[in-house]
C-alpha atoms as a PDB file:
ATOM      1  CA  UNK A   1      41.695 115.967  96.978  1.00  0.00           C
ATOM      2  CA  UNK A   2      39.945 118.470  94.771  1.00  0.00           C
ATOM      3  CA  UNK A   3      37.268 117.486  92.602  1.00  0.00           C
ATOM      4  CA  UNK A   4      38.034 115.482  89.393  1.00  0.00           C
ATOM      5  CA  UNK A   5      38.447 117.991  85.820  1.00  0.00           C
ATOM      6  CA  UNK A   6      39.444 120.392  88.092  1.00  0.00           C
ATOM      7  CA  UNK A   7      40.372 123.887  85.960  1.00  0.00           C
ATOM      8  CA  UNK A   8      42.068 125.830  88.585  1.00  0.00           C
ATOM      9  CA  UNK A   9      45.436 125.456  86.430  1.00  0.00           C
ATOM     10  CA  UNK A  10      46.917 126.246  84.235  1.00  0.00           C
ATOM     11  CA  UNK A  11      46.974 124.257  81.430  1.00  0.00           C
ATOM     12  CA  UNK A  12      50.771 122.973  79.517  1.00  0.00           C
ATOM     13  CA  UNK A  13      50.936 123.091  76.083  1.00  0.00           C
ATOM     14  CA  UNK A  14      52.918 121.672  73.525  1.00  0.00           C
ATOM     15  CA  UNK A  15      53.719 122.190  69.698  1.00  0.00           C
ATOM     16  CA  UNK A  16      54.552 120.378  66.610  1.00  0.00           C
ATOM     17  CA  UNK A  17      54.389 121.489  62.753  1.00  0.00           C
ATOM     18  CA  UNK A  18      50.470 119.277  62.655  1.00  0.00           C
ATOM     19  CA  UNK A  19      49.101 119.351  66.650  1.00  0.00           C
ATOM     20  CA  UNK A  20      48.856 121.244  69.768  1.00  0.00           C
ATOM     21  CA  UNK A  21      48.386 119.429  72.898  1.00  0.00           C
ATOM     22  CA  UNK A  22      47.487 121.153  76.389  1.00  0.00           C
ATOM     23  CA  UNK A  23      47.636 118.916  79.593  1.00  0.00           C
ATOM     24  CA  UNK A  24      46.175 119.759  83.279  1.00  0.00           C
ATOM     25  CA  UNK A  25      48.477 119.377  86.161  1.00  0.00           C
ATOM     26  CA  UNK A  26      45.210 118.007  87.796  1.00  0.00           C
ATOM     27  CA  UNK A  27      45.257 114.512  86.976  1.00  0.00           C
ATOM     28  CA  UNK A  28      48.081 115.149  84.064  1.00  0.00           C
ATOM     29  CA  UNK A  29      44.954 114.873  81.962  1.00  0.00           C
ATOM     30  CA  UNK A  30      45.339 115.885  77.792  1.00  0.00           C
ATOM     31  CA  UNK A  31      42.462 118.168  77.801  1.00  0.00           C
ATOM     32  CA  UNK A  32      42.819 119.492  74.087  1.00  0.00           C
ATOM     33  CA  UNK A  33      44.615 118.071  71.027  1.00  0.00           C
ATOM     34  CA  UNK A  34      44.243 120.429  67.583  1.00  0.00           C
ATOM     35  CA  UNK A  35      44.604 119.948  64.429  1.00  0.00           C
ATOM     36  CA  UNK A  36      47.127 122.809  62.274  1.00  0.00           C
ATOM     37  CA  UNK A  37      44.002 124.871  61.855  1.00  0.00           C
ATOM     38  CA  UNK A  38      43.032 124.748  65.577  1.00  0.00           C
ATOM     39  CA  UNK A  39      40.254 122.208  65.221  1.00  0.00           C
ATOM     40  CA  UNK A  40      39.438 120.358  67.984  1.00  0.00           C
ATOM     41  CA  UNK A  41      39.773 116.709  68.046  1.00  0.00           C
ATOM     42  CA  UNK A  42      38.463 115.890  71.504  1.00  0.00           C
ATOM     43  CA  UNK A  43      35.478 116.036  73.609  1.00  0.00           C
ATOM     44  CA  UNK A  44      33.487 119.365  74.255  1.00  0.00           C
ATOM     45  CA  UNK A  45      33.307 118.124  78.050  1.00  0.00           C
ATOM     46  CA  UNK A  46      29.834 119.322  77.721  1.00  0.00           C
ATOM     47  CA  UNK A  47      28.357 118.675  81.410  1.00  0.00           C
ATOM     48  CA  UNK A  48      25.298 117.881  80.488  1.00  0.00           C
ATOM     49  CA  UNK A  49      27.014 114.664  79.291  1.00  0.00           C
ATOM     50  CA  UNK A  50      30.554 113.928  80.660  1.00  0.00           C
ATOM     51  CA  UNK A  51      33.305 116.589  81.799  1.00  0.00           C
ATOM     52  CA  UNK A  52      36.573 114.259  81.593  1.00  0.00           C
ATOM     53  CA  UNK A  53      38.603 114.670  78.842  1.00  0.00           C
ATOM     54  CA  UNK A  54      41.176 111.787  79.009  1.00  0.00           C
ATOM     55  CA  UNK A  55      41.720 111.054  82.855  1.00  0.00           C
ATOM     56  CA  UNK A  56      44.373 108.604  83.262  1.00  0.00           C
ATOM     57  CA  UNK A  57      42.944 105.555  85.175  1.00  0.00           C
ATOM     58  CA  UNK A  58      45.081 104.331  88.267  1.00  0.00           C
ATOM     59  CA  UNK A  59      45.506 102.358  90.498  1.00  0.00           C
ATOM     60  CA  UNK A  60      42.303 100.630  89.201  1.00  0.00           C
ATOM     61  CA  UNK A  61      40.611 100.261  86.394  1.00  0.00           C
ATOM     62  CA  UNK A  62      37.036 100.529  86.125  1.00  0.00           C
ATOM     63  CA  UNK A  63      34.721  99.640  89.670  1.00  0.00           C
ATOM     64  CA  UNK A  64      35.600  97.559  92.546  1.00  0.00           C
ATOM     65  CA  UNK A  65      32.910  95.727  94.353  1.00  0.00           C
ATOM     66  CA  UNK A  66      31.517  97.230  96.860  1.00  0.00           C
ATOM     67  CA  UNK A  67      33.983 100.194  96.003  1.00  0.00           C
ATOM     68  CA  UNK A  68      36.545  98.829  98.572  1.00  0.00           C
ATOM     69  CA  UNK A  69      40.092  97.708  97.165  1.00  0.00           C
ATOM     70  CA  UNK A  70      40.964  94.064  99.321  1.00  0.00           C
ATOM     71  CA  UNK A  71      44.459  93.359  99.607  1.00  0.00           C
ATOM     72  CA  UNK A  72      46.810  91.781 102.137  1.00  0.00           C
ATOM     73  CA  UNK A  73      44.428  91.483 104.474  1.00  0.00           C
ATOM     74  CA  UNK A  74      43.288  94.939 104.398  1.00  0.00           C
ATOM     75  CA  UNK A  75      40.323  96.593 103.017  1.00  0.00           C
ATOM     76  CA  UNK A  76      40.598 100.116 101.054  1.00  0.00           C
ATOM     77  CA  UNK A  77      37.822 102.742 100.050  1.00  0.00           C
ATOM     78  CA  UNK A  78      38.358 103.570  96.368  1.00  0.00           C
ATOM     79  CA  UNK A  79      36.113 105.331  93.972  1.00  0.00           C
ATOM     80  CA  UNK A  80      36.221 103.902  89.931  1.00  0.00           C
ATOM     81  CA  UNK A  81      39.087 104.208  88.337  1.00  0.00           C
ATOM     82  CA  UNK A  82      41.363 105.338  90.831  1.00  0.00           C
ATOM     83  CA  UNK A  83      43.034 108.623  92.955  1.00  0.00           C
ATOM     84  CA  UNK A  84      45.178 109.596  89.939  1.00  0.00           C
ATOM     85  CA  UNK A  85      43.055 111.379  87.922  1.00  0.00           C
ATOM     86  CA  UNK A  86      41.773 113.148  90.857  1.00  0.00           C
ATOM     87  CA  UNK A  87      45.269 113.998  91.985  1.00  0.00           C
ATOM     88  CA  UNK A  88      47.426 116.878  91.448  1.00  0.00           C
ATOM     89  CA  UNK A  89      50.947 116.227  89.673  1.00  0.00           C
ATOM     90  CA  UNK A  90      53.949 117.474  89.913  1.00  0.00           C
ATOM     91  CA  UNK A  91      56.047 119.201  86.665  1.00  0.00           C
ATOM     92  CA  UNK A  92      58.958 117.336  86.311  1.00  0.00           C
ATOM     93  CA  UNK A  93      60.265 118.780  82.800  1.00  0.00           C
ATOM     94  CA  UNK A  94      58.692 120.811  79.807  1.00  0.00           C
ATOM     95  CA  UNK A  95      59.907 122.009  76.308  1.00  0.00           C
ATOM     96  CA  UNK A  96      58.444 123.314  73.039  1.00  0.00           C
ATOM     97  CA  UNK A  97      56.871 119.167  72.119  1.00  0.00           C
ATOM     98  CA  UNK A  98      57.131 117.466  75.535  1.00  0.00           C
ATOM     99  CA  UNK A  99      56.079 117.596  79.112  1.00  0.00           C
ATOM    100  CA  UNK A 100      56.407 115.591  81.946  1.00  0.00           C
ATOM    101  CA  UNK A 101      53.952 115.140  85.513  1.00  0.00           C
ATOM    102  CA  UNK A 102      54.975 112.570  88.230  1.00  0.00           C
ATOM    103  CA  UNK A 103      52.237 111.710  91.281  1.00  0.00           C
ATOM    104  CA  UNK A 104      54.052 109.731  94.363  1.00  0.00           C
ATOM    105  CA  UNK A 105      52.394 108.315  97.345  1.00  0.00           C
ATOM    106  CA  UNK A 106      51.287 110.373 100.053  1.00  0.00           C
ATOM    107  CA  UNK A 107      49.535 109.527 103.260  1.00  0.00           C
ATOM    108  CA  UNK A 108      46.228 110.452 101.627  1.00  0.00           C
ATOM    109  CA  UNK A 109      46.905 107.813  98.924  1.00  0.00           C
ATOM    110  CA  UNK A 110      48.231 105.233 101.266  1.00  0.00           C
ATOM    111  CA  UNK A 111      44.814 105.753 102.855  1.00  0.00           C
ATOM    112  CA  UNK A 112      43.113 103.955  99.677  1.00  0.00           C
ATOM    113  CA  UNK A 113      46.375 102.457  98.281  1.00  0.00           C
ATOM    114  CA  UNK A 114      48.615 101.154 100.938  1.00  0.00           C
ATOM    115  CA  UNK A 115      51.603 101.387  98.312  1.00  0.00           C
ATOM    116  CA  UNK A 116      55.164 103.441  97.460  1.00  0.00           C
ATOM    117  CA  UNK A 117      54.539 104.633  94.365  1.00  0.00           C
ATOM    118  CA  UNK A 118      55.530 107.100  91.088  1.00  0.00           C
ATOM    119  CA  UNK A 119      53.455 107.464  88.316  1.00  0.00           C
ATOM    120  CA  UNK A 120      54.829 109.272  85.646  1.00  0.00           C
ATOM    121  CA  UNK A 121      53.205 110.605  82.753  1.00  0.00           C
ATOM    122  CA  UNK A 122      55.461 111.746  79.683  1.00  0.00           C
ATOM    123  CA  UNK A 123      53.620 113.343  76.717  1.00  0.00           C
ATOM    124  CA  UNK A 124      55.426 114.504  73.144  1.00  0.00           C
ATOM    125  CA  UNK A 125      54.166 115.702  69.738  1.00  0.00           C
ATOM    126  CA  UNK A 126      56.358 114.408  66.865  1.00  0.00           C
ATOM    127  CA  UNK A 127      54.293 115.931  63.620  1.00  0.00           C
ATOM    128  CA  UNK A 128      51.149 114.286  63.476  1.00  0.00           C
ATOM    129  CA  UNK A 129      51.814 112.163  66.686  1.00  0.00           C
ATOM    130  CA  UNK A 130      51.033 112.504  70.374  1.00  0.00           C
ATOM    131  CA  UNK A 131      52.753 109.916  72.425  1.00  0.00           C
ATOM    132  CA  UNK A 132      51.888 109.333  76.102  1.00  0.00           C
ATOM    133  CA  UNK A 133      54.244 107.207  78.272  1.00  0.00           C
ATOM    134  CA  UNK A 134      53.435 105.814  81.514  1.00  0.00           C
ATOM    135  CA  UNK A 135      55.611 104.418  83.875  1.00  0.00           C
ATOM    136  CA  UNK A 136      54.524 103.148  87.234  1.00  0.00           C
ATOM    137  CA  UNK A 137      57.531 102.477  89.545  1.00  0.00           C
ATOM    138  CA  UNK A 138      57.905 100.604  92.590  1.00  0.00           C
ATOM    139  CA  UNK A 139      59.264 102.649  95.365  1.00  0.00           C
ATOM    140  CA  UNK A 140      58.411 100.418  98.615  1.00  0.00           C
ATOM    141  CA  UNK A 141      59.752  97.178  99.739  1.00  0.00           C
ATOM    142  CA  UNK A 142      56.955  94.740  98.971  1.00  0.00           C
ATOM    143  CA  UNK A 143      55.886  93.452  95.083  1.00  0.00           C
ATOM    144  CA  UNK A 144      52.827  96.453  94.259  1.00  0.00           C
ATOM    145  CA  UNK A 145      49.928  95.128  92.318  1.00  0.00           C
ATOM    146  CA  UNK A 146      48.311  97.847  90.274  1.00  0.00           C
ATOM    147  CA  UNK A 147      46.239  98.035  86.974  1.00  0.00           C
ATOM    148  CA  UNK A 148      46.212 100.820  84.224  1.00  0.00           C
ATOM    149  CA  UNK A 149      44.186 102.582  81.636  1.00  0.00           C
ATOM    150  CA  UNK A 150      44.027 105.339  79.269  1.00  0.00           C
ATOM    151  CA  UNK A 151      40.418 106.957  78.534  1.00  0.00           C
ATOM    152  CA  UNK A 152      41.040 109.572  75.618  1.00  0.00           C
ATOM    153  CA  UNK A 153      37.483 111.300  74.994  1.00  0.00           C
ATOM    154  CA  UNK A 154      37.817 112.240  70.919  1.00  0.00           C
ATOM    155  CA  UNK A 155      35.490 114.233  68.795  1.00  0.00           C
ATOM    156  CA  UNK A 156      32.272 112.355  67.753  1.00  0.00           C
ATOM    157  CA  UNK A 157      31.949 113.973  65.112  1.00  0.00           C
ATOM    158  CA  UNK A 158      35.593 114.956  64.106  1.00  0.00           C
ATOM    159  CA  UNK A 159      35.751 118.507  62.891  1.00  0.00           C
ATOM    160  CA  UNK A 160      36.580 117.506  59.015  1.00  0.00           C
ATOM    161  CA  UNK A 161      32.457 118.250  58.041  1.00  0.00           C
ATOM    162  CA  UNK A 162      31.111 114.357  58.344  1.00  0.00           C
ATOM    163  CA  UNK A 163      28.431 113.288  59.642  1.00  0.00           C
ATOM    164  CA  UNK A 164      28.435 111.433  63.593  1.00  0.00           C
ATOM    165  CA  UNK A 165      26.861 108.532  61.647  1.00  0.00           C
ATOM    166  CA  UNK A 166      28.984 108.049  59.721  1.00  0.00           C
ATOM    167  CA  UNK A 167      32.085 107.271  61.880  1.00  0.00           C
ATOM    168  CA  UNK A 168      33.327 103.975  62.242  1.00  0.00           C
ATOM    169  CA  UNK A 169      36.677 102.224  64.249  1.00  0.00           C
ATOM    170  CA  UNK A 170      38.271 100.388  62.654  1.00  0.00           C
ATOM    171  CA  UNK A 171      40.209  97.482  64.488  1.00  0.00           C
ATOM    172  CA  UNK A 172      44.154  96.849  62.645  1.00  0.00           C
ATOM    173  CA  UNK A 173      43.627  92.784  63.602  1.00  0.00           C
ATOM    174  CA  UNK A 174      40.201  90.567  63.893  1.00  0.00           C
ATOM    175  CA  UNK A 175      38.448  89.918  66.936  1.00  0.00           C
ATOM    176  CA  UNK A 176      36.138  87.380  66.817  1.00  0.00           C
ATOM    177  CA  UNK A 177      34.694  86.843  70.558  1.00  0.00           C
ATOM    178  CA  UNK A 178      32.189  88.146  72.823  1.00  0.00           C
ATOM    179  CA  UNK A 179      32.434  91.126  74.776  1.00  0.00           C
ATOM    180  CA  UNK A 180      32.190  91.697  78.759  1.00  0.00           C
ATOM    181  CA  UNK A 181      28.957  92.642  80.331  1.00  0.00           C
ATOM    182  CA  UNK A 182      28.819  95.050  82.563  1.00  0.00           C
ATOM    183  CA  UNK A 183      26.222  94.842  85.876  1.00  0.00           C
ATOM    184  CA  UNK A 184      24.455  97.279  87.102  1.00  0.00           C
ATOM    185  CA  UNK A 185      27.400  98.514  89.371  1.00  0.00           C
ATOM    186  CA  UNK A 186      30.051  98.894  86.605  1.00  0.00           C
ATOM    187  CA  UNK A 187      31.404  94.913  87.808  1.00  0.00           C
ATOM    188  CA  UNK A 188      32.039  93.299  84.690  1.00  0.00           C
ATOM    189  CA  UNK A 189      29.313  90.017  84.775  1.00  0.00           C
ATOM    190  CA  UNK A 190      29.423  86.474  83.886  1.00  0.00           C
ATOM    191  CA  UNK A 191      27.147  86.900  80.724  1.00  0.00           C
ATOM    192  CA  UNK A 192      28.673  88.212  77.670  1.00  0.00           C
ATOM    193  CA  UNK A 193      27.481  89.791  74.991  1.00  0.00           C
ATOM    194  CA  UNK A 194      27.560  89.417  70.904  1.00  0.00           C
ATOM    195  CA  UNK A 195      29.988  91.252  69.096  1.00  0.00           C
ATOM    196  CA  UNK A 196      28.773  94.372  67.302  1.00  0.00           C
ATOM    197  CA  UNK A 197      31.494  94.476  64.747  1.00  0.00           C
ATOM    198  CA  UNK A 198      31.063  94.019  61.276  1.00  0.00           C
ATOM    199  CA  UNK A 199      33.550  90.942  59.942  1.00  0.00           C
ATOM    200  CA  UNK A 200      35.332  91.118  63.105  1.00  0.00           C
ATOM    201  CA  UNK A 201      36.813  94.304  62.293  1.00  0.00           C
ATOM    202  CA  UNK A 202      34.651  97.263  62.196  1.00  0.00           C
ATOM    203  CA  UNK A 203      32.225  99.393  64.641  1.00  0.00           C
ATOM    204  CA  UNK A 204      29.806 101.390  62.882  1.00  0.00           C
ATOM    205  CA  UNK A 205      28.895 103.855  65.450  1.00  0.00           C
ATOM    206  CA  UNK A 206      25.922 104.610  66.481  1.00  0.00           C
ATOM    207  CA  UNK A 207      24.761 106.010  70.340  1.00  0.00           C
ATOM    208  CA  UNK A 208      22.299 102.508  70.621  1.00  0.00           C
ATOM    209  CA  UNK A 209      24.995 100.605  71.362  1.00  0.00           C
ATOM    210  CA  UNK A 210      25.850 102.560  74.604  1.00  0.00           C
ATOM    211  CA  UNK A 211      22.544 101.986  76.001  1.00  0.00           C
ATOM    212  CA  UNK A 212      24.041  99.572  78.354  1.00  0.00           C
ATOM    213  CA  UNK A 213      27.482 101.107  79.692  1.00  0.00           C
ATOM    214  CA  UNK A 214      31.043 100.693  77.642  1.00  0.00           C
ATOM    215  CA  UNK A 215      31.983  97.836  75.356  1.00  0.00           C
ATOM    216  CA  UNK A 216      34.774  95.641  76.424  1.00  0.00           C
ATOM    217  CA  UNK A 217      37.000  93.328  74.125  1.00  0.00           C
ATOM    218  CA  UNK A 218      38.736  90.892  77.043  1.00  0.00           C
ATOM    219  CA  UNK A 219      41.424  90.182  75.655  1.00  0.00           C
ATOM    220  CA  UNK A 220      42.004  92.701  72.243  1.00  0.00           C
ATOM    221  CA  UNK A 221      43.344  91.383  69.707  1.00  0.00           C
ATOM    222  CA  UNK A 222      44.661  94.507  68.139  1.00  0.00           C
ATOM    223  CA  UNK A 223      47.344  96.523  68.993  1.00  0.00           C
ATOM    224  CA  UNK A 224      45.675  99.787  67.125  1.00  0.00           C
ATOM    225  CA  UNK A 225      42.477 100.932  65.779  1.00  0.00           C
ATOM    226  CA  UNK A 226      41.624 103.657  63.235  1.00  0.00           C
ATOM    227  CA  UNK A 227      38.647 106.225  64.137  1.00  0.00           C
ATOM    228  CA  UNK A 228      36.607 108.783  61.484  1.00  0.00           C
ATOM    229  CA  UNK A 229      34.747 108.735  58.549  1.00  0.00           C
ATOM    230  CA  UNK A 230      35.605 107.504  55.199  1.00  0.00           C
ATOM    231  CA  UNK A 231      36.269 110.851  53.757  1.00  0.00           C
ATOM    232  CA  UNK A 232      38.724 113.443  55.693  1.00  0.00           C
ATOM    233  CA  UNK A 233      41.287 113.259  58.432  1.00  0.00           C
ATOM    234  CA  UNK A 234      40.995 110.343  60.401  1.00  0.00           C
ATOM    235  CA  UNK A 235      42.972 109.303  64.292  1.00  0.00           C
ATOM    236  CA  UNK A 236      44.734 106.071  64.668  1.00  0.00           C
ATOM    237  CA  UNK A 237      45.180 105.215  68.243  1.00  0.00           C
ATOM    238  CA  UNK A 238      48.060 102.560  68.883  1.00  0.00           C
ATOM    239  CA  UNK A 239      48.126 100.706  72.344  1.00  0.00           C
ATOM    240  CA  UNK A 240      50.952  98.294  72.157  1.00  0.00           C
ATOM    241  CA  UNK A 241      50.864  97.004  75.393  1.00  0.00           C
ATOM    242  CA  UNK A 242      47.796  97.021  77.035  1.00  0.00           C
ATOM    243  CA  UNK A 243      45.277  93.736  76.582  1.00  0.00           C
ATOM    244  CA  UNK A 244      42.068  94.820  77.018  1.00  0.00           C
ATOM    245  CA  UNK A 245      39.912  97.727  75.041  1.00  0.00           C
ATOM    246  CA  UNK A 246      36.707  99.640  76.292  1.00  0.00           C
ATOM    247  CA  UNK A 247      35.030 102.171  73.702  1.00  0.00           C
ATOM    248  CA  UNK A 248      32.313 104.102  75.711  1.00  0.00           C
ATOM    249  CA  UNK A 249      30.293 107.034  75.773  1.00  0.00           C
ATOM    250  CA  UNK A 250      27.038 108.761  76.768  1.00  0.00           C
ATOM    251  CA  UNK A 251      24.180 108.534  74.194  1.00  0.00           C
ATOM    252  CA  UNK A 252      23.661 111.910  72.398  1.00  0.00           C
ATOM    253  CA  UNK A 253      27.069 113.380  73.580  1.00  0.00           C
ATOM    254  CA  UNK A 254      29.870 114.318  71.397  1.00  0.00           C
ATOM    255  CA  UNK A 255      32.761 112.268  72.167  1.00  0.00           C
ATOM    256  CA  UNK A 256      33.191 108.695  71.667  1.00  0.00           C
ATOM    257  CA  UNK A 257      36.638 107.439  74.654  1.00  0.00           C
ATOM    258  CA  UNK A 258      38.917 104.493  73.134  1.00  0.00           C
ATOM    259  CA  UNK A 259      39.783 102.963  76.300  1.00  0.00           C
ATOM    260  CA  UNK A 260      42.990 100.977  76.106  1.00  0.00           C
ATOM    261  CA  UNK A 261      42.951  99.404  79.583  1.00  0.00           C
ATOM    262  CA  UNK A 262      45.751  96.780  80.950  1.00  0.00           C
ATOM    263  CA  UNK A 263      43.418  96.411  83.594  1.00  0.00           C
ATOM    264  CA  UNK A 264      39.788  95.671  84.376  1.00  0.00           C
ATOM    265  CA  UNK A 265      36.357  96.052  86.532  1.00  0.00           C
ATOM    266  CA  UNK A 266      36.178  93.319  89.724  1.00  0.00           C
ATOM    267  CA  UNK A 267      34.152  90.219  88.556  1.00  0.00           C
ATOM    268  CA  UNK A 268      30.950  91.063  89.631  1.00  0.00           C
ATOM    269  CA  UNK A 269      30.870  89.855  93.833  1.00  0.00           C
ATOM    270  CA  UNK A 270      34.616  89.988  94.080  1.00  0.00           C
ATOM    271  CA  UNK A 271      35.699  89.836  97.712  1.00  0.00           C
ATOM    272  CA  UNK A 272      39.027  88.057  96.844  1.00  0.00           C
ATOM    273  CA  UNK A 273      42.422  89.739  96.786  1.00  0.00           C
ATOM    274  CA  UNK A 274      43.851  92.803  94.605  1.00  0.00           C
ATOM    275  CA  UNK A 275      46.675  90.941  93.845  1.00  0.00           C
ATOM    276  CA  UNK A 276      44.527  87.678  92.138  1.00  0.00           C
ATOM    277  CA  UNK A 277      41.796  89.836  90.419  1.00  0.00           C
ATOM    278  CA  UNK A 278      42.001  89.246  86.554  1.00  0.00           C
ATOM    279  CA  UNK A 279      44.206  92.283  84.748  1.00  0.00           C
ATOM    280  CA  UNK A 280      46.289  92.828  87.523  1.00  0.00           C
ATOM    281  CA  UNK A 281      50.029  93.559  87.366  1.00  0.00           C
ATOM    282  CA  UNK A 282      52.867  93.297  90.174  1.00  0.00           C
ATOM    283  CA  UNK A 283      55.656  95.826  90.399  1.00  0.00           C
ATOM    284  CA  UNK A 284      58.838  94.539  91.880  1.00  0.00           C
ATOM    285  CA  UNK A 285      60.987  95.513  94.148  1.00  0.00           C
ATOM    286  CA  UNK A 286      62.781  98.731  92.490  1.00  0.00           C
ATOM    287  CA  UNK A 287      61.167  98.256  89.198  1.00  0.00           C
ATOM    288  CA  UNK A 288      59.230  99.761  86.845  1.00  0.00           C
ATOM    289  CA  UNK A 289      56.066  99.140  84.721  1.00  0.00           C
ATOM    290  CA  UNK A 290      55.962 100.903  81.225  1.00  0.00           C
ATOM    291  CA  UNK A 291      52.381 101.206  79.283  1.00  0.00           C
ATOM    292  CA  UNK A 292      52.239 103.393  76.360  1.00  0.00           C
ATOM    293  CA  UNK A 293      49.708 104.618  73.747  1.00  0.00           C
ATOM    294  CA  UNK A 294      49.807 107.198  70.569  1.00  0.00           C
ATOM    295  CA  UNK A 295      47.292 109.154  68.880  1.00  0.00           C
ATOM    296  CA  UNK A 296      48.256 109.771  64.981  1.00  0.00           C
ATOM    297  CA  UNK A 297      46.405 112.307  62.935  1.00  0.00           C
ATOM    298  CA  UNK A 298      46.139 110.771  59.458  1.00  0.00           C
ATOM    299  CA  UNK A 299      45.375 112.683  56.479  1.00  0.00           C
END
């Protein structure tokens, strides 16, 4: 597999009347998303900091112990988050607002993955909206446990002229527990950690509170959260169907990722099975898994 962010293609864009959107084959990864007036509302990738964009996070979520995926009495290498966004996709269909990329198993992936899979990843502007639709689709002839997770990397600051202190999310329902800690090797630990919001609702940001990795809200209460400053444009990112929330970045870079994750980091010392590990799903038989999430520019 070539390296992850790869930029040897070429990049498909889509159009509405209020965004433009331009996805890699490599990874089917949204690499820009601009306003009407061509301001950028994602990550400058600088390298100095962080060169993913918005890699989508499969089969795993977050670290395994030890690296190595454990599962019907087998024992897999696999990097964080998964082959996918190191993967290139195939085109399956593209228009004026919409494109679609599909990644199936391979003997490479079955290497890691010992699965029949295909991951499809459907993206469409409809004026100020970008929706991204997953679905993850069994194609072999056992039940396929899997996890899943979207890691959008947005402007910190967005381009509307405020200041990165003064950007806030915003969470659309109250969550009033403790967050996951993460250990040293990305595990999530048994501690947990206060909540930074304010009233259960809002995170002031502020690069301190990255000192120590991502946050993680397990479970989210929300189902959406609204990111920006009080004055100008701001992004509301819904994730209907995903449990779990990480919002990450590196201190001093210029993105802040809204992680909506139905999925998870091992426990810190896992050695137990793929299939039992909290935030794992099972595909049946000739079914399908759908996960969705939409970014809204909002005047």
């Amino acid at each position: 597999m070539a390296e992850p962010h790869d930029t040897r293609h070429d990049m498909v864009r889509i159009r509405s009347d209020a965004l433009t959107a331009a996805i890699n084959p490599f990874g089917a990864e949204l690499s820009h998303l601009e306003d009407a007036d061509g301001r950028e509302l994602m990550t400058n990738a600088d390298p100095a900091f962080w060169t993913g964009r918005a890699p989508l996070l499969f089969p795993i979520v977050g670290a395994l112990n030890d690296d190595t995926l454990r599962v019907d009495g087998g024992a897999y290498r696999m990097g964080k988050h998964g082959f996918a966004r190191k993967s290139l996709f195939e085109m399956v269909e593209t228009g004026d607002s919409h494109a679609v990329f599909a990644l199936e198993d391979s003997e490479q992936t079955r290497a890691q993955y010992p699965f029949a899979f295909r991951l499809e990843a459907a993206f469409r502007l409809t004026g100020a909206t970008l929706a991204i639709d997953i679905t993850i689709a069994n194609r072999g002839d056992v039940t396929m446990p899997a996890s899943f997770g979207f890691h959008p990397a947005l402007a910190w600051p967005l381009p509307f002229g405020a200041a990165k202190e003064a950007h806030r999310i915003t969470f659309a329902a109250q969550e009033p527990g403790a967050l996951k800690a993460i250990a040293a090797d990305g595990t999530i630990a048994a501690a947990t950690v206060p909540s930074p919001l304010q009233d259960g609702y809002v995170l002031a940001l502020h690069d301190d509170l990255f000192a120590h990795d991502a946050l993680v809200w397990d479970p989210v209460h929300a189902q959406s959260v609204t990111y920006g400053a009080d004055t100008g444009p701001r992004l509301q990112v819904a994730f209907p169907d995903t449990p779990r929330l990480g919002i990450w970045t590196k201190p001093g870079a210029r993105y802040v990722c809204i992680e909506p994750w139905h999925g998870i980091a091992d426990p810190e010392g896992y050695t137990g099975d793929f299939r039992d590990k909290p935030g794992v799903f099972e595909v049946p038989v000739g079914g399908a898994k759908h996960i969705g999430m939409s970014i809204t520019l909002a005047g």
